[in-house]
C-alpha atoms as a PDB file:
ATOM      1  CA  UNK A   1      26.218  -5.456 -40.117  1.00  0.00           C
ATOM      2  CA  UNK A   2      23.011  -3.891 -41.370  1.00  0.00           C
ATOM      3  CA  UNK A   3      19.960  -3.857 -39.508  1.00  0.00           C
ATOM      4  CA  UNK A   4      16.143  -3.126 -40.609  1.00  0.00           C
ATOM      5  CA  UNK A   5      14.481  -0.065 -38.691  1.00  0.00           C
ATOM      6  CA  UNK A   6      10.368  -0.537 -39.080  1.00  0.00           C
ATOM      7  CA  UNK A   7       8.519   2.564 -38.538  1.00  0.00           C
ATOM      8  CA  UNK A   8       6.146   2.991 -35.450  1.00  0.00           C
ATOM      9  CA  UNK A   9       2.812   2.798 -36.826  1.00  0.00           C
ATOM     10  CA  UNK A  10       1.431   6.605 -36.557  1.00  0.00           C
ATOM     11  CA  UNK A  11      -1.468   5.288 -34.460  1.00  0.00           C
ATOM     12  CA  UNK A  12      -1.539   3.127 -31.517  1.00  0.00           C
ATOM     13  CA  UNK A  13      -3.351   1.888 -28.032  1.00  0.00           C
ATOM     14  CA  UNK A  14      -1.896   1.657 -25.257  1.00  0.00           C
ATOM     15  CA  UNK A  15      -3.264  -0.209 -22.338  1.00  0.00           C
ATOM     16  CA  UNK A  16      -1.791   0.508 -18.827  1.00  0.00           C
ATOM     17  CA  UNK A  17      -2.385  -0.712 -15.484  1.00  0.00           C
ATOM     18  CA  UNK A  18      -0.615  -0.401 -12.094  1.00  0.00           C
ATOM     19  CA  UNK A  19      -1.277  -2.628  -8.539  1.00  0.00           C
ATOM     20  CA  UNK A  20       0.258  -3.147  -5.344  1.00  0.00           C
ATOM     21  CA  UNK A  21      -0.132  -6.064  -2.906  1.00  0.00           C
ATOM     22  CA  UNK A  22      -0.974  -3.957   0.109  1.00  0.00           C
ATOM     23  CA  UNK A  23      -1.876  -0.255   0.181  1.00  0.00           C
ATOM     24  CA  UNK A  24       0.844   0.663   0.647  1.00  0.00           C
ATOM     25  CA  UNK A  25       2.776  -2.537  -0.672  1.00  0.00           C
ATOM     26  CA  UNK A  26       5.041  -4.358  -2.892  1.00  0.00           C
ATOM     27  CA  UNK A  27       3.826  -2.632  -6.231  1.00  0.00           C
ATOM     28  CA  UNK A  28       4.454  -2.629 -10.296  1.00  0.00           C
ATOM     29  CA  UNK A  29       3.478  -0.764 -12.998  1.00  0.00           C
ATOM     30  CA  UNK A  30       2.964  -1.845 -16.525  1.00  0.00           C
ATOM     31  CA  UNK A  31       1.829  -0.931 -19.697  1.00  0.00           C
ATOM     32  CA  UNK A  32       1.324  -2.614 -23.191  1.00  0.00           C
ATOM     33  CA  UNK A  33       1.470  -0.566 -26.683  1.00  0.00           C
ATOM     34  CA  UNK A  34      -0.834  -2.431 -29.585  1.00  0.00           C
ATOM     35  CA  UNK A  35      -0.775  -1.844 -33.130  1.00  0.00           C
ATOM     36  CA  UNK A  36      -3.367  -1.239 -35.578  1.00  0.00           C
ATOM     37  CA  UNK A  37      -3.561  -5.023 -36.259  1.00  0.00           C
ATOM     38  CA  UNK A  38      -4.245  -5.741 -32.539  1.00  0.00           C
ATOM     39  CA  UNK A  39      -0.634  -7.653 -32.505  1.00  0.00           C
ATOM     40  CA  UNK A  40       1.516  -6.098 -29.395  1.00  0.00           C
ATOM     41  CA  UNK A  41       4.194  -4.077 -29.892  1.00  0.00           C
ATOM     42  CA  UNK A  42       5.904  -3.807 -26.402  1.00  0.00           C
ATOM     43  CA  UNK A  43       5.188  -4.274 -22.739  1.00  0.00           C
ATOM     44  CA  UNK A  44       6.628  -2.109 -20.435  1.00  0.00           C
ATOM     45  CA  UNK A  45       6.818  -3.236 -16.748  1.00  0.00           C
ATOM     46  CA  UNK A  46       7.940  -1.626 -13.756  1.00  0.00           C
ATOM     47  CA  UNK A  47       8.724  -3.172 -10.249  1.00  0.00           C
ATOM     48  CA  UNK A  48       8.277   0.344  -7.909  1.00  0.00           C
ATOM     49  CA  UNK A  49       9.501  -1.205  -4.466  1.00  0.00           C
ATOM     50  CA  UNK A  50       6.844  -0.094  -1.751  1.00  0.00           C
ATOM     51  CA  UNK A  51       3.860   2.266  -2.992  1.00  0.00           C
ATOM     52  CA  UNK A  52       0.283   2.849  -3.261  1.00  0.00           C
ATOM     53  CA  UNK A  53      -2.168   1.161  -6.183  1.00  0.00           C
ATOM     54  CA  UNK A  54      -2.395   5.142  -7.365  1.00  0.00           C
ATOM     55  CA  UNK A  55       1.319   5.621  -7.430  1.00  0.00           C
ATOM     56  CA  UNK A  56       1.131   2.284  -9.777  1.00  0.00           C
ATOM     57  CA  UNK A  57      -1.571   3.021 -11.889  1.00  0.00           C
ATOM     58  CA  UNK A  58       0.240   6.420 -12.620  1.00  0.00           C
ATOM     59  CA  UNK A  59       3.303   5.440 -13.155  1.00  0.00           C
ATOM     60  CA  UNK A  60       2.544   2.593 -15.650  1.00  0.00           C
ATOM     61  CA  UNK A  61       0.567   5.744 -17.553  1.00  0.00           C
ATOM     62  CA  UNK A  62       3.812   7.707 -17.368  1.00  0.00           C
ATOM     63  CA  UNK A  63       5.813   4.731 -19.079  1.00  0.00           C
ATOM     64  CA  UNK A  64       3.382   3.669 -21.649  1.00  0.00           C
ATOM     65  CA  UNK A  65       3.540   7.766 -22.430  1.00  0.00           C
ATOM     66  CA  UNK A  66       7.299   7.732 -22.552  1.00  0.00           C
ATOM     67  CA  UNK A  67       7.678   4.221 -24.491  1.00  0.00           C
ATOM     68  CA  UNK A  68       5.030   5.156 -27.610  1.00  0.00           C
ATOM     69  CA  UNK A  69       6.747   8.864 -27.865  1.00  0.00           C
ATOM     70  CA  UNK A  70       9.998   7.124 -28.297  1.00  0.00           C
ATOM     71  CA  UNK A  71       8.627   4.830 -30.899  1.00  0.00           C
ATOM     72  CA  UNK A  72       7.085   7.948 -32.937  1.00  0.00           C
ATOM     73  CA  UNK A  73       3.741   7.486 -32.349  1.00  0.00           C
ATOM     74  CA  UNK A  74       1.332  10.356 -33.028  1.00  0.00           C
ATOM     75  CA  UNK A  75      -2.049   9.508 -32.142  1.00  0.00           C
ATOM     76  CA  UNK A  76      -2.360   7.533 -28.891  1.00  0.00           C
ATOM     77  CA  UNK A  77      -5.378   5.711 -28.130  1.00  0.00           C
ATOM     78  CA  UNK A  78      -4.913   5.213 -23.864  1.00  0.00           C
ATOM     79  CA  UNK A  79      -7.039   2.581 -21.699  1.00  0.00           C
ATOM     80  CA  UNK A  80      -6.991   2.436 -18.182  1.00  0.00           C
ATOM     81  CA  UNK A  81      -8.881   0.996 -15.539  1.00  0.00           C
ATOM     82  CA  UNK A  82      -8.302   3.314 -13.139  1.00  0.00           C
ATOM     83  CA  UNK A  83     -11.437   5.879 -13.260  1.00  0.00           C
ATOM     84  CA  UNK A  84      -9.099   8.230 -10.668  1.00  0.00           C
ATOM     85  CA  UNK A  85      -6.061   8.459 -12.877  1.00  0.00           C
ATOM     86  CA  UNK A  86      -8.587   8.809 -16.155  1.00  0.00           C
ATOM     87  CA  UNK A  87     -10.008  11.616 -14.041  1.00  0.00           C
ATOM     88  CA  UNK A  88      -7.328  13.186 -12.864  1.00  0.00           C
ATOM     89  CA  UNK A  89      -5.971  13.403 -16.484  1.00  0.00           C
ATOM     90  CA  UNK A  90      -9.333  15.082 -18.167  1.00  0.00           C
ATOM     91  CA  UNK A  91      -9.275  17.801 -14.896  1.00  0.00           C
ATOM     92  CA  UNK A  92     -12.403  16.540 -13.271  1.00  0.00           C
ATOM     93  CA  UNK A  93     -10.507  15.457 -10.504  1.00  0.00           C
ATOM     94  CA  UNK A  94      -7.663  17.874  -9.218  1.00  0.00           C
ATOM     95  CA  UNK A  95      -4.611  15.806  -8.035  1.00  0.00           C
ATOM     96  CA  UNK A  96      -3.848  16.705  -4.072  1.00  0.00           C
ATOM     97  CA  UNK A  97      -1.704  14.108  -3.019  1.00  0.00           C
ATOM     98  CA  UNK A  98       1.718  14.940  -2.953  1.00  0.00           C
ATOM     99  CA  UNK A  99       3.257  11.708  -3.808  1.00  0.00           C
ATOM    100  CA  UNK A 100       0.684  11.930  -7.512  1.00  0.00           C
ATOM    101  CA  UNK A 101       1.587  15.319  -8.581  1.00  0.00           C
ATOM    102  CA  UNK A 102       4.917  14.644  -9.673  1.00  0.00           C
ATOM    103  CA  UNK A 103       3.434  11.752 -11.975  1.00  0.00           C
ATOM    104  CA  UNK A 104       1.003  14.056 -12.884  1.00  0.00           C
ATOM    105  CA  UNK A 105       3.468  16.582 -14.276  1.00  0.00           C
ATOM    106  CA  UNK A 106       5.544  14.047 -16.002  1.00  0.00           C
ATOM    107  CA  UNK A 107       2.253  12.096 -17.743  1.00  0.00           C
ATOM    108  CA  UNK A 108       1.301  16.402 -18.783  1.00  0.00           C
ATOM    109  CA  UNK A 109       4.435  17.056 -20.287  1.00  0.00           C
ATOM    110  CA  UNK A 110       4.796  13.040 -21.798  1.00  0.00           C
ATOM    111  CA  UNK A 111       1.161  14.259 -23.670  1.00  0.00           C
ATOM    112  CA  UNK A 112       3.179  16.913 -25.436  1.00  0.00           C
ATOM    113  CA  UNK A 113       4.669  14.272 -27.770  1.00  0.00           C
ATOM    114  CA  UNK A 114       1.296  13.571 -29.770  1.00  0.00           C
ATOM    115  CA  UNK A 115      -0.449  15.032 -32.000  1.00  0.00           C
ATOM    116  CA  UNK A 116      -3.637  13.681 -30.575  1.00  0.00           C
ATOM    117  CA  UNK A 117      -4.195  11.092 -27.072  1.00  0.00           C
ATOM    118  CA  UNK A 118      -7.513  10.005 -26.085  1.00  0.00           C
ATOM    119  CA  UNK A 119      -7.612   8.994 -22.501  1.00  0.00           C
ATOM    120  CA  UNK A 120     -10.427   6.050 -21.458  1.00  0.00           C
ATOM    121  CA  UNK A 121     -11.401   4.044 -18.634  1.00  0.00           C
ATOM    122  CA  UNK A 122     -12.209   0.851 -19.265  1.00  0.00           C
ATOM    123  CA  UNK A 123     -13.487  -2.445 -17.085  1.00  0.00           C
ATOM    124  CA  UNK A 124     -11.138  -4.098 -15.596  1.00  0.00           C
ATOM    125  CA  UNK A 125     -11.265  -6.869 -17.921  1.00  0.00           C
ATOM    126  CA  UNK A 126     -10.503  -5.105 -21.350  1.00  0.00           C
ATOM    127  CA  UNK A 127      -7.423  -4.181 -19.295  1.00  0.00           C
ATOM    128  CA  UNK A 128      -6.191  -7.991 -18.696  1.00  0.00           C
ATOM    129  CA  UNK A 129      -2.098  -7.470 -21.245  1.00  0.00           C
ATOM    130  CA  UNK A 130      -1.356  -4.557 -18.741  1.00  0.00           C
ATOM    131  CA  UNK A 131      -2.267  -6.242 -15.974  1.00  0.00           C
ATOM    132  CA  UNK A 132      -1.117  -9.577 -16.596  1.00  0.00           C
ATOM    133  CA  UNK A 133       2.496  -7.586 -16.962  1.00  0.00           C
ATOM    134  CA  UNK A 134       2.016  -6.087 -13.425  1.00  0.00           C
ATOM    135  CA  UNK A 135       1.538  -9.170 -11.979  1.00  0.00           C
ATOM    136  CA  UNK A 136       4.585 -10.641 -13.966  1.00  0.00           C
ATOM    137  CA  UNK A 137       6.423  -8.524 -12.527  1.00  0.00           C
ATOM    138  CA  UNK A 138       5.074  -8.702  -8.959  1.00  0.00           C
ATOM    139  CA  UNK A 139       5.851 -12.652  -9.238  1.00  0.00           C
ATOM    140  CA  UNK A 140       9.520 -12.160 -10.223  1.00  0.00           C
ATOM    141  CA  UNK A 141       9.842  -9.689  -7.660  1.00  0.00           C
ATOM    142  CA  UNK A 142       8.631 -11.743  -5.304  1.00  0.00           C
ATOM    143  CA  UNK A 143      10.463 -15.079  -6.272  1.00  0.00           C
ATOM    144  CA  UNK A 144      13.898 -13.109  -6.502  1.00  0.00           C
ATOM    145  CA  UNK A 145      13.190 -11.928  -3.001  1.00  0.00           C
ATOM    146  CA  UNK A 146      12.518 -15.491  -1.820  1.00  0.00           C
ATOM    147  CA  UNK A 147      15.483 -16.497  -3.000  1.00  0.00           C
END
């Protein structure tokens, strides 16, 4: 059986978003890659167990990072709408908290992948595939739990 490999596009956006119901709470992580013709490529989504909204919003960053580097993308276009984690990521905000550094690290060495990545913040609203992911998940979560 022979099967069809399609090259990555070279370029891409990815959008990423994290949340959690509570702070701490029930949180999820998830991040959407888009190609150049706006069509979406793959959502990622993450259900974390108990952690902050920053531990989210990182670790969707992380796995967008990690998914578009395994597809071969080069030059990463990133939107988030989390002005801490944007931040954070340019230097103008050092990361203290313990539990972030770690992600910190991993979305560092993730970077090394590219050729080029342009980190954004964005409204919440130009963020709505990534979120709409993390609350997909949060909803399964929830309803499996119920169950």
């Amino acid at each position: 059986m022979s099967s069809k490999t399609h090259a990555a596009p070279a370029e891409m956006t990815m959008f990423a978003d994290g949340g959690a119901r509570g702070n701490p709470g029930p949180a999820a992580s998830g991040a959407v890659l888009v190609g150049p013709d706006g069509a979406v490529v793959e959502e990622i989504g993450s259900f974390l167990g108990v952690a902050t909204n920053n531990v989210a919003e990182w670790t969707a960053l992380c796995l967008g990072l990690e998914a578009a580097a395994l597809r071969g993308v080069r030059r990463l276009s990133v939107r988030l709408d989390s002005e801490l984690v944007v931040k954070q990521m340019s230097g103008e905000y050092r990361v203290k908290h313990a539990d972030l550094q770690p992600l910190h690290r991993r979305a560092s060495a993730a970077l090394r992948a590219f050729e080029s990545v342009e980190i954004r913040h964005v409204p919440r609203k130009q963020n709505k595939l990534a979120d709409a992911v993390v609350n997909r998940v949060l909803d399964a979560e929830a309803t499996a739990s119920s169950t």
